[in-house]
C-alpha atoms as a PDB file:
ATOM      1  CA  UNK A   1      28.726  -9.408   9.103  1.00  0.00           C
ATOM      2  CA  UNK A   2      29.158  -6.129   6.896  1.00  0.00           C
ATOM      3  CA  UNK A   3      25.216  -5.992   5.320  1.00  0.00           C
ATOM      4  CA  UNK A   4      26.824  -3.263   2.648  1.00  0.00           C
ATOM      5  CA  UNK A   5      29.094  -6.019   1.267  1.00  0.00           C
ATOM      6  CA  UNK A   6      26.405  -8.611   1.468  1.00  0.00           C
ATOM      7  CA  UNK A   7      24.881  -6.326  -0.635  1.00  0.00           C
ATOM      8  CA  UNK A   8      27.521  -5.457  -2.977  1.00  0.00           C
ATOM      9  CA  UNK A   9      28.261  -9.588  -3.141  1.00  0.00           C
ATOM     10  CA  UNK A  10      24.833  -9.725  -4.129  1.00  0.00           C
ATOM     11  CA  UNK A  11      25.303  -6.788  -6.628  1.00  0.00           C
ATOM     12  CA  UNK A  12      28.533  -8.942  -7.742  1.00  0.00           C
ATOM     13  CA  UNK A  13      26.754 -12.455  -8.816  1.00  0.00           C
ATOM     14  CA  UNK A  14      23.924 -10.752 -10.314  1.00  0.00           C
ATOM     15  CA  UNK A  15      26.459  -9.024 -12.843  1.00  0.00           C
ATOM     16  CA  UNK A  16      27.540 -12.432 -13.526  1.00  0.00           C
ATOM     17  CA  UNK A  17      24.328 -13.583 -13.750  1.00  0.00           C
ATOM     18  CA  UNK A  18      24.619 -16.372 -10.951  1.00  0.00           C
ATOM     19  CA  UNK A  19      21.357 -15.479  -9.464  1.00  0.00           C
ATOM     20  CA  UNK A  20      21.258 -18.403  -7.534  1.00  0.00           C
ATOM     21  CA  UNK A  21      23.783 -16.791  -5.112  1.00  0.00           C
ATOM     22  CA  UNK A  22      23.076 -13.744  -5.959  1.00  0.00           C
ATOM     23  CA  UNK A  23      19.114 -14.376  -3.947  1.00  0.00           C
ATOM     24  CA  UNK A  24      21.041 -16.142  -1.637  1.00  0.00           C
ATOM     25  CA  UNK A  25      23.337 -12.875  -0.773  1.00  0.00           C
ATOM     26  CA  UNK A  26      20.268 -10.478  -0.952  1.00  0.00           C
ATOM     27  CA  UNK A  27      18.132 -12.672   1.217  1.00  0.00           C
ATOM     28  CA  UNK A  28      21.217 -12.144   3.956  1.00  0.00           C
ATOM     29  CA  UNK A  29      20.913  -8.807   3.616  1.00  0.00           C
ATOM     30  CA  UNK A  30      17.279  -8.681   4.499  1.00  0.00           C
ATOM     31  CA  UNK A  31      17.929 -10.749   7.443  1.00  0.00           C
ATOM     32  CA  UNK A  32      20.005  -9.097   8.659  1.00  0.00           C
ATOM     33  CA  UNK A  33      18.596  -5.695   8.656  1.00  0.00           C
ATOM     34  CA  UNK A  34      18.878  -3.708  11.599  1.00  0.00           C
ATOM     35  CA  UNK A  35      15.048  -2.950  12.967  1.00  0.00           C
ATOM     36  CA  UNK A  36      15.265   1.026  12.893  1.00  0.00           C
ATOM     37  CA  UNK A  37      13.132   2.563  10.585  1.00  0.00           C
ATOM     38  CA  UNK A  38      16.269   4.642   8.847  1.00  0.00           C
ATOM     39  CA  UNK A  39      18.156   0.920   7.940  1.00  0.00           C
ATOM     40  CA  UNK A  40      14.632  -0.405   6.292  1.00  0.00           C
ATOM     41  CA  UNK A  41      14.160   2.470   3.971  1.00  0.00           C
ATOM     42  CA  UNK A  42      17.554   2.558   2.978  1.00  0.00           C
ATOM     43  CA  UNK A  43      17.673  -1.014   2.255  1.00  0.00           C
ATOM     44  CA  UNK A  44      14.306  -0.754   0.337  1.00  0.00           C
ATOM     45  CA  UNK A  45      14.929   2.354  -1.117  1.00  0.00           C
ATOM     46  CA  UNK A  46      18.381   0.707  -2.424  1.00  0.00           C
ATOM     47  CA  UNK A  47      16.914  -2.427  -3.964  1.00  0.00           C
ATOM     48  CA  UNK A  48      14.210  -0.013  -5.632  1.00  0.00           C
ATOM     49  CA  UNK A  49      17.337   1.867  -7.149  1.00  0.00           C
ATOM     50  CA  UNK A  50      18.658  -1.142  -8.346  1.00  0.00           C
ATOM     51  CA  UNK A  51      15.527  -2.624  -9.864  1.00  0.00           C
ATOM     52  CA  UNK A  52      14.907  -5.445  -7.454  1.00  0.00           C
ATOM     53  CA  UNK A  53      11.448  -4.621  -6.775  1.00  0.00           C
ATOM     54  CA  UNK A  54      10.608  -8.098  -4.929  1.00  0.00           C
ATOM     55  CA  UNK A  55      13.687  -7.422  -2.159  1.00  0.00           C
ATOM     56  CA  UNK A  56      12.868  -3.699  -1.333  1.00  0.00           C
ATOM     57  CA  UNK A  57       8.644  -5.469  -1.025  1.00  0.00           C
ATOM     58  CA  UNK A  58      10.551  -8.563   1.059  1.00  0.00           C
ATOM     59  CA  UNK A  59      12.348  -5.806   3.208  1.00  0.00           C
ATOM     60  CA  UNK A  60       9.316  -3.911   3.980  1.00  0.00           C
ATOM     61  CA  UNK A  61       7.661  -7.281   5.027  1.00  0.00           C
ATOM     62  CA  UNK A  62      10.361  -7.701   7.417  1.00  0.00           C
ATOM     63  CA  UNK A  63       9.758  -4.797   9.050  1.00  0.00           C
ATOM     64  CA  UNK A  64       6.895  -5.104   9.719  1.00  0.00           C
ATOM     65  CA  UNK A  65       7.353  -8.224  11.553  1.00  0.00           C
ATOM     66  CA  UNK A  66       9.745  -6.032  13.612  1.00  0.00           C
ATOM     67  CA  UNK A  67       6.151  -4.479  15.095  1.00  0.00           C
ATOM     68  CA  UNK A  68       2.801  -6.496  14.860  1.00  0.00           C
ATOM     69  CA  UNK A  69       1.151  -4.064  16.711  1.00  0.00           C
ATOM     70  CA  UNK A  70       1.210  -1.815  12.968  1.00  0.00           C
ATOM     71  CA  UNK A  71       0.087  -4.287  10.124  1.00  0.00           C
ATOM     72  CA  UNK A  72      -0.473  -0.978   7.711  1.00  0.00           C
ATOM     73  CA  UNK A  73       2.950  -0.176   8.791  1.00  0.00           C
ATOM     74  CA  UNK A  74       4.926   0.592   4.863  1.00  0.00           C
ATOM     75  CA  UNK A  75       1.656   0.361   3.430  1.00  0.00           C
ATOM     76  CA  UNK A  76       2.189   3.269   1.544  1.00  0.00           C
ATOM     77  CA  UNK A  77       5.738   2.068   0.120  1.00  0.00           C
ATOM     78  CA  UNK A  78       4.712  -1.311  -0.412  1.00  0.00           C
ATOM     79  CA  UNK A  79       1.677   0.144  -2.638  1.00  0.00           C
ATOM     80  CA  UNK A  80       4.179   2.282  -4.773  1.00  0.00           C
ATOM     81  CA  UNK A  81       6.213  -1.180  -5.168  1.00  0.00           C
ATOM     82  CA  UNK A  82       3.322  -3.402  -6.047  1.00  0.00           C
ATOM     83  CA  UNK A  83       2.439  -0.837  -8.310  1.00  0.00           C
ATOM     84  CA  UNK A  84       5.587  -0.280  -9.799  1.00  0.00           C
ATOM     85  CA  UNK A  85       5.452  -4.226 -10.579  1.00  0.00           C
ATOM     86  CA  UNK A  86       2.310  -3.700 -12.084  1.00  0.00           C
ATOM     87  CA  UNK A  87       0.377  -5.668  -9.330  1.00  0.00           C
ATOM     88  CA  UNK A  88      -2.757  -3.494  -9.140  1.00  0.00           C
ATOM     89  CA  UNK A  89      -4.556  -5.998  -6.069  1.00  0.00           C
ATOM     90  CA  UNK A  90      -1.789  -5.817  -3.967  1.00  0.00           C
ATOM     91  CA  UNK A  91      -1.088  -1.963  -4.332  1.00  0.00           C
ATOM     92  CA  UNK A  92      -4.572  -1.147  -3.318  1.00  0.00           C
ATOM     93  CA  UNK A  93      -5.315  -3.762  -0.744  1.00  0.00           C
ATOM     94  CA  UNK A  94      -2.063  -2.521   0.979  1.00  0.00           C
ATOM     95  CA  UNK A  95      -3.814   1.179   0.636  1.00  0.00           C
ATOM     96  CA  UNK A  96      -6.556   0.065   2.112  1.00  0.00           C
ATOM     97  CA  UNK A  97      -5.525  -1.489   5.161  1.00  0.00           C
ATOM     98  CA  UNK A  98      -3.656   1.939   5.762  1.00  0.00           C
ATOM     99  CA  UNK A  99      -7.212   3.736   5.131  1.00  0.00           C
ATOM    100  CA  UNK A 100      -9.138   1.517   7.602  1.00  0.00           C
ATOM    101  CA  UNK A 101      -6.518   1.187  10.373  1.00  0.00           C
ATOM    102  CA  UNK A 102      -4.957   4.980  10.312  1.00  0.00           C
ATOM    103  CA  UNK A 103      -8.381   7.514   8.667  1.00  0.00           C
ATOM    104  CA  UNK A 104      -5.331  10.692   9.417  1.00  0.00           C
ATOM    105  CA  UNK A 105      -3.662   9.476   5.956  1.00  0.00           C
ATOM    106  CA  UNK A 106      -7.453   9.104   4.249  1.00  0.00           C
ATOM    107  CA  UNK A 107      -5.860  11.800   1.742  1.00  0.00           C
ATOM    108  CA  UNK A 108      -2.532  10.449   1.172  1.00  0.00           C
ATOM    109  CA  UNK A 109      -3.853   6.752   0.367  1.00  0.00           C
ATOM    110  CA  UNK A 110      -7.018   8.738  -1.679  1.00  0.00           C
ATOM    111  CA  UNK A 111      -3.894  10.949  -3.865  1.00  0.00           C
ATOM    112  CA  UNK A 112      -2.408   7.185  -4.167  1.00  0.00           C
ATOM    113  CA  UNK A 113      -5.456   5.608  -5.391  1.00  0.00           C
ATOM    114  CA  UNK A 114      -5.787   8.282  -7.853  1.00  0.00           C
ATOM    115  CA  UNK A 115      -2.506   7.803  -9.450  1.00  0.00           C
ATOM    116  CA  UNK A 116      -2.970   3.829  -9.294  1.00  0.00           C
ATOM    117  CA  UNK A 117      -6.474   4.083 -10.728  1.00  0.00           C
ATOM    118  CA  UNK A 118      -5.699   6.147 -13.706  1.00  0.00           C
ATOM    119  CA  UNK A 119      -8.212   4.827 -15.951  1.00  0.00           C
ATOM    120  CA  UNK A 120     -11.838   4.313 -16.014  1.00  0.00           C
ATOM    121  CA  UNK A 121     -11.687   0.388 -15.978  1.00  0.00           C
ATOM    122  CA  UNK A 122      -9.343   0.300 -13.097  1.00  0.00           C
ATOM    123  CA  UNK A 123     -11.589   2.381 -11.284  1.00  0.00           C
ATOM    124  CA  UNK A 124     -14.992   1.234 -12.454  1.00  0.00           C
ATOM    125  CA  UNK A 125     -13.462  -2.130 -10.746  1.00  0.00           C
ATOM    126  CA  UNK A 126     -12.189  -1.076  -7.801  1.00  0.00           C
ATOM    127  CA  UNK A 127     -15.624   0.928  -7.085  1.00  0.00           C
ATOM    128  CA  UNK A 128     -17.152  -2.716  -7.826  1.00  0.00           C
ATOM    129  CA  UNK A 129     -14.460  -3.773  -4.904  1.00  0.00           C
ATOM    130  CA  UNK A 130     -15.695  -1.098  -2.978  1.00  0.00           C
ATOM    131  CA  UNK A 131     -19.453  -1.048  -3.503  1.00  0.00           C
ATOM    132  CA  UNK A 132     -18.702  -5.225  -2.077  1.00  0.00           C
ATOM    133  CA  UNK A 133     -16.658  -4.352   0.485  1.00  0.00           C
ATOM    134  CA  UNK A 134     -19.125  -1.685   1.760  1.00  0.00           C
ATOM    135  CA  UNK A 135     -21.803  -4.422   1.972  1.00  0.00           C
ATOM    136  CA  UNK A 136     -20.086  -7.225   3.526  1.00  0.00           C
ATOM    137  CA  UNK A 137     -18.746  -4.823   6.364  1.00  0.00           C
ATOM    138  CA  UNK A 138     -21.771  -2.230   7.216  1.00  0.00           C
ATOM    139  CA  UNK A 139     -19.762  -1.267  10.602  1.00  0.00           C
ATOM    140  CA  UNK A 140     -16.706  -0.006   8.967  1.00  0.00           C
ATOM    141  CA  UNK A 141     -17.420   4.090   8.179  1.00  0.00           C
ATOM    142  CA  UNK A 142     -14.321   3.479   6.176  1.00  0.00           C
ATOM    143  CA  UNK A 143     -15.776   1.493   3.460  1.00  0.00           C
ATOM    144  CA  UNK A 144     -18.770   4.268   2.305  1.00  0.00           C
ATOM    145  CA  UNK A 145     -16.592   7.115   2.895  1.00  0.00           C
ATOM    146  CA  UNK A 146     -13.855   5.782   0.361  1.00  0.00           C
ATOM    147  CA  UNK A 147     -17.086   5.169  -2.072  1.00  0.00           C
ATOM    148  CA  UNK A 148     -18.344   8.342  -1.599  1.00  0.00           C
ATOM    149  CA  UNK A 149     -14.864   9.787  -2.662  1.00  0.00           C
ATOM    150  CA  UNK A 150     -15.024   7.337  -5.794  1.00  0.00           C
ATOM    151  CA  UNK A 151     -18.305   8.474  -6.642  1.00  0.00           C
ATOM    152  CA  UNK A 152     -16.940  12.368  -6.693  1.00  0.00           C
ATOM    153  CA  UNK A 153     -14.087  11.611  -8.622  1.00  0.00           C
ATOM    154  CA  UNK A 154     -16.543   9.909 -11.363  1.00  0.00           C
ATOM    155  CA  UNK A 155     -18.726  12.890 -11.547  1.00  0.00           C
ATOM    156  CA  UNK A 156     -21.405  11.209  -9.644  1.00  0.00           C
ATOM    157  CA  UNK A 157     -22.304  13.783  -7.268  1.00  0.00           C
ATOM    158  CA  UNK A 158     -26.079  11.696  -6.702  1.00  0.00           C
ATOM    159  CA  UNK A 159     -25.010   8.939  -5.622  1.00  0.00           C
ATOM    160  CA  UNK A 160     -21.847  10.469  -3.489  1.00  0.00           C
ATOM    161  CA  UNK A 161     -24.365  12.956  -1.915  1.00  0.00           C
ATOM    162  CA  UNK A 162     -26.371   9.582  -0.843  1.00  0.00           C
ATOM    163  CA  UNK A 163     -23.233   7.503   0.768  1.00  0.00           C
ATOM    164  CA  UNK A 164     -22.601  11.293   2.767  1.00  0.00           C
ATOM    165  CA  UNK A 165     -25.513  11.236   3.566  1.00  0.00           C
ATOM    166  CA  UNK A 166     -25.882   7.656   5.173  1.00  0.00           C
ATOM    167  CA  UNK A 167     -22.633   8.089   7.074  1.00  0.00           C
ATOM    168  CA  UNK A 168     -24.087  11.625   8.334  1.00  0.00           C
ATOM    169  CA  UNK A 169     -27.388   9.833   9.791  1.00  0.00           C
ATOM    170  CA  UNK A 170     -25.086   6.273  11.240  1.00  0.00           C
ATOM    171  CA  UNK A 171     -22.394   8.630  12.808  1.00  0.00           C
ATOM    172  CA  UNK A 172     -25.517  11.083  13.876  1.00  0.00           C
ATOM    173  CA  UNK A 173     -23.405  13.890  12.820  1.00  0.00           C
ATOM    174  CA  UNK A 174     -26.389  16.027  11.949  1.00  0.00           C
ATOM    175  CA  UNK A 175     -25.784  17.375   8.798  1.00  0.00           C
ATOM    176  CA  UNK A 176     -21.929  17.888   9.512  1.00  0.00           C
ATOM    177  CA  UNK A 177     -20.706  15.415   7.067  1.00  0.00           C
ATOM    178  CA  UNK A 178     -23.071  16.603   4.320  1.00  0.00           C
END
Protein backbone atom coordinates (compact mmCIF):
# COMPACT_ATOMS: atom_id res chain seq x y z
CA UNK A 1 0.00 0.00 0.00
CA UNK A 2 3.36 2.03 0.65
CA UNK A 3 3.64 3.88 -3.16
CA UNK A 4 7.52 4.74 -1.99
CA UNK A 5 8.27 0.99 -1.89
CA UNK A 6 6.28 0.30 -4.98
CA UNK A 7 8.58 2.55 -6.24
CA UNK A 8 11.73 1.40 -4.83
CA UNK A 9 10.43 -2.43 -5.95
CA UNK A 10 10.24 -0.95 -9.19
CA UNK A 11 13.73 0.71 -8.78
CA UNK A 12 14.77 -2.99 -7.55
CA UNK A 13 13.78 -5.18 -10.85
CA UNK A 14 14.94 -2.60 -13.11
CA UNK A 15 18.57 -3.02 -11.53
CA UNK A 16 18.11 -6.54 -12.33
CA UNK A 17 16.91 -5.86 -15.45
CA UNK A 18 13.44 -7.73 -15.07
CA UNK A 19 11.56 -4.98 -16.66
CA UNK A 20 8.68 -6.94 -17.03
CA UNK A 21 7.96 -6.44 -13.28
CA UNK A 22 9.71 -3.72 -13.02
CA UNK A 23 6.56 -1.75 -15.53
CA UNK A 24 4.40 -3.74 -13.65
CA UNK A 25 5.63 -2.07 -10.13
CA UNK A 26 5.86 1.48 -11.72
CA UNK A 27 2.47 1.24 -13.32
CA UNK A 28 1.20 0.62 -9.41
CA UNK A 29 2.75 3.46 -8.48
CA UNK A 30 0.98 5.66 -10.95
CA UNK A 31 -2.22 4.22 -9.92
CA UNK A 32 -2.02 4.74 -7.06
CA UNK A 33 -1.06 8.29 -6.84
CA UNK A 34 -2.73 10.39 -4.50
CA UNK A 35 -4.73 13.31 -6.65
CA UNK A 36 -3.01 16.46 -4.94
CA UNK A 37 -1.00 18.38 -7.07
CA UNK A 38 2.25 18.09 -4.52
CA UNK A 39 2.09 13.84 -4.89
CA UNK A 40 1.97 14.25 -8.98
CA UNK A 41 5.01 16.39 -9.26
CA UNK A 42 6.89 14.48 -6.96
CA UNK A 43 6.12 11.32 -8.60
CA UNK A 44 6.91 12.91 -12.06
CA UNK A 45 9.60 14.85 -10.98
CA UNK A 46 11.08 11.40 -9.46
CA UNK A 47 10.73 9.27 -12.57
CA UNK A 48 12.37 12.34 -14.52
CA UNK A 49 15.35 11.93 -11.96
CA UNK A 50 15.56 8.51 -12.63
CA UNK A 51 15.38 8.62 -16.41
CA UNK A 52 11.97 7.11 -16.94
CA UNK A 53 10.71 9.74 -19.08
CA UNK A 54 7.47 7.69 -20.29
CA UNK A 55 6.23 7.21 -16.32
CA UNK A 56 6.76 10.88 -15.13
CA UNK A 57 4.56 11.70 -19.07
CA UNK A 58 2.06 8.58 -17.83
CA UNK A 59 1.82 10.35 -14.33
CA UNK A 60 1.03 13.67 -15.66
CA UNK A 61 -1.71 11.97 -17.85
CA UNK A 62 -3.17 10.70 -14.78
CA UNK A 63 -3.60 13.75 -13.38
CA UNK A 64 -5.13 15.14 -15.49
CA UNK A 65 -7.85 12.70 -15.54
CA UNK A 66 -8.06 13.68 -11.83
CA UNK A 67 -9.77 17.16 -13.42
CA UNK A 68 -11.34 17.20 -17.01
CA UNK A 69 -12.46 20.46 -16.53
CA UNK A 70 -8.28 21.51 -17.28
CA UNK A 71 -7.13 19.47 -20.43
CA UNK A 72 -3.87 22.00 -20.66
CA UNK A 73 -3.49 21.09 -17.11
CA UNK A 74 0.80 19.87 -16.99
CA UNK A 75 1.01 21.10 -20.35
CA UNK A 76 3.97 22.84 -19.62
CA UNK A 77 5.75 19.69 -17.89
CA UNK A 78 4.56 17.33 -20.29
CA UNK A 79 6.20 19.66 -23.15
CA UNK A 80 9.64 19.67 -21.26
CA UNK A 81 9.18 15.67 -21.18
CA UNK A 82 8.21 15.17 -24.77
CA UNK A 83 10.95 17.28 -25.48
CA UNK A 84 13.38 15.78 -23.41
CA UNK A 85 12.44 12.43 -25.43
CA UNK A 86 13.05 14.21 -28.41
CA UNK A 87 9.30 14.16 -29.50
CA UNK A 88 9.10 17.64 -31.06
CA UNK A 89 4.91 17.15 -32.11
CA UNK A 90 3.96 16.28 -28.88
CA UNK A 91 6.02 19.02 -26.96
CA UNK A 92 4.46 21.73 -28.97
CA UNK A 93 0.96 20.50 -29.44
CA UNK A 94 0.90 20.17 -25.57
CA UNK A 95 2.18 24.07 -25.66
CA UNK A 96 -0.35 24.90 -27.63
CA UNK A 97 -3.32 23.70 -26.05
CA UNK A 98 -1.93 25.68 -22.93
CA UNK A 99 -1.69 28.90 -25.34
CA UNK A 100 -5.28 28.58 -26.65
CA UNK A 101 -7.06 27.51 -23.44
CA UNK A 102 -5.04 29.81 -20.71
CA UNK A 103 -3.58 33.36 -23.19
CA UNK A 104 -2.07 34.54 -19.15
CA UNK A 105 0.93 31.94 -19.86
CA UNK A 106 1.16 33.27 -23.81
CA UNK A 107 4.89 34.15 -22.59
CA UNK A 108 5.80 31.17 -20.72
CA UNK A 109 4.64 28.64 -23.60
CA UNK A 110 6.29 31.52 -26.27
CA UNK A 111 9.99 31.25 -23.88
CA UNK A 112 9.17 27.30 -24.31
CA UNK A 113 8.72 27.35 -27.93
CA UNK A 114 11.83 29.22 -28.24
CA UNK A 115 13.98 26.78 -26.52
CA UNK A 116 12.11 23.77 -28.40
CA UNK A 117 12.45 25.52 -31.75
CA UNK A 118 16.09 26.21 -31.65
CA UNK A 119 16.78 25.97 -35.20
CA UNK A 120 15.58 27.44 -38.33
CA UNK A 121 14.02 24.12 -39.75
CA UNK A 122 12.16 23.42 -36.61
CA UNK A 123 10.77 26.69 -36.77
CA UNK A 124 10.34 27.28 -40.47
CA UNK A 125 7.95 24.06 -39.81
CA UNK A 126 6.18 24.86 -37.05
CA UNK A 127 5.36 28.47 -38.68
CA UNK A 128 4.10 26.11 -41.68
CA UNK A 129 1.92 24.43 -38.63
CA UNK A 130 0.96 27.68 -37.70
CA UNK A 131 0.35 29.59 -40.92
CA UNK A 132 -2.35 26.04 -41.33
CA UNK A 133 -3.63 26.22 -38.20
CA UNK A 134 -4.38 29.98 -38.54
CA UNK A 135 -6.44 29.16 -41.68
CA UNK A 136 -8.42 26.27 -40.71
CA UNK A 137 -9.53 28.14 -37.41
CA UNK A 138 -10.11 32.04 -38.42
CA UNK A 139 -12.08 32.48 -34.91
CA UNK A 140 -9.27 31.58 -32.70
CA UNK A 141 -7.15 35.17 -32.00
CA UNK A 142 -4.76 32.63 -30.67
CA UNK A 143 -3.62 31.19 -33.84
CA UNK A 144 -2.37 34.82 -35.65
CA UNK A 145 -1.10 36.15 -32.52
CA UNK A 146 1.35 33.09 -32.00
CA UNK A 147 2.29 33.77 -35.92
CA UNK A 148 2.78 37.15 -35.46
CA UNK A 149 5.30 36.30 -32.58
CA UNK A 150 6.99 33.71 -35.08
CA UNK A 151 7.23 36.20 -37.64
CA UNK A 152 9.23 38.69 -35.03
CA UNK A 153 11.43 36.17 -33.91
CA UNK A 154 12.42 35.49 -37.79
CA UNK A 155 13.14 39.06 -38.43
CA UNK A 156 10.04 39.47 -40.39
CA UNK A 157 8.75 42.55 -39.02
CA UNK A 158 6.32 42.93 -42.61
CA UNK A 159 4.59 40.31 -42.36
CA UNK A 160 4.27 40.36 -38.27
CA UNK A 161 3.17 44.06 -38.59
CA UNK A 162 0.30 42.55 -41.05
CA UNK A 163 -1.03 39.51 -38.64
CA UNK A 164 -1.06 42.73 -35.73
CA UNK A 165 -2.62 44.37 -37.72
CA UNK A 166 -5.56 41.94 -38.71
CA UNK A 167 -6.10 40.99 -35.09
CA UNK A 168 -6.19 44.93 -34.28
CA UNK A 169 -9.13 45.48 -36.98
CA UNK A 170 -11.16 41.63 -35.90
CA UNK A 171 -10.79 42.49 -32.10
CA UNK A 172 -11.64 46.37 -33.15
CA UNK A 173 -8.98 47.37 -30.82
CA UNK A 174 -8.23 50.52 -32.76
CA UNK A 175 -4.78 50.66 -33.16
CA UNK A 176 -4.08 49.21 -29.54
CA UNK A 177 -2.59 46.02 -30.65
CA UNK A 178 -0.41 47.68 -33.30
Amino acid sequence: KNNDLYYELGQVYLAKGDTKKSNKAFKEVIEQVPPTDDAIRNLAMRFEKDALLDNAIATYDKAKSFNKEMPYAYAEELAVLYGKKGDQEKAIASLLDLYISVPEKSEMVKGTLLRLLDNPDKMQQFQKKIVKLTEENVAVIAYPDLLAWLYMQQKYYEKAYQQIMAIDIKMDEQGRRV
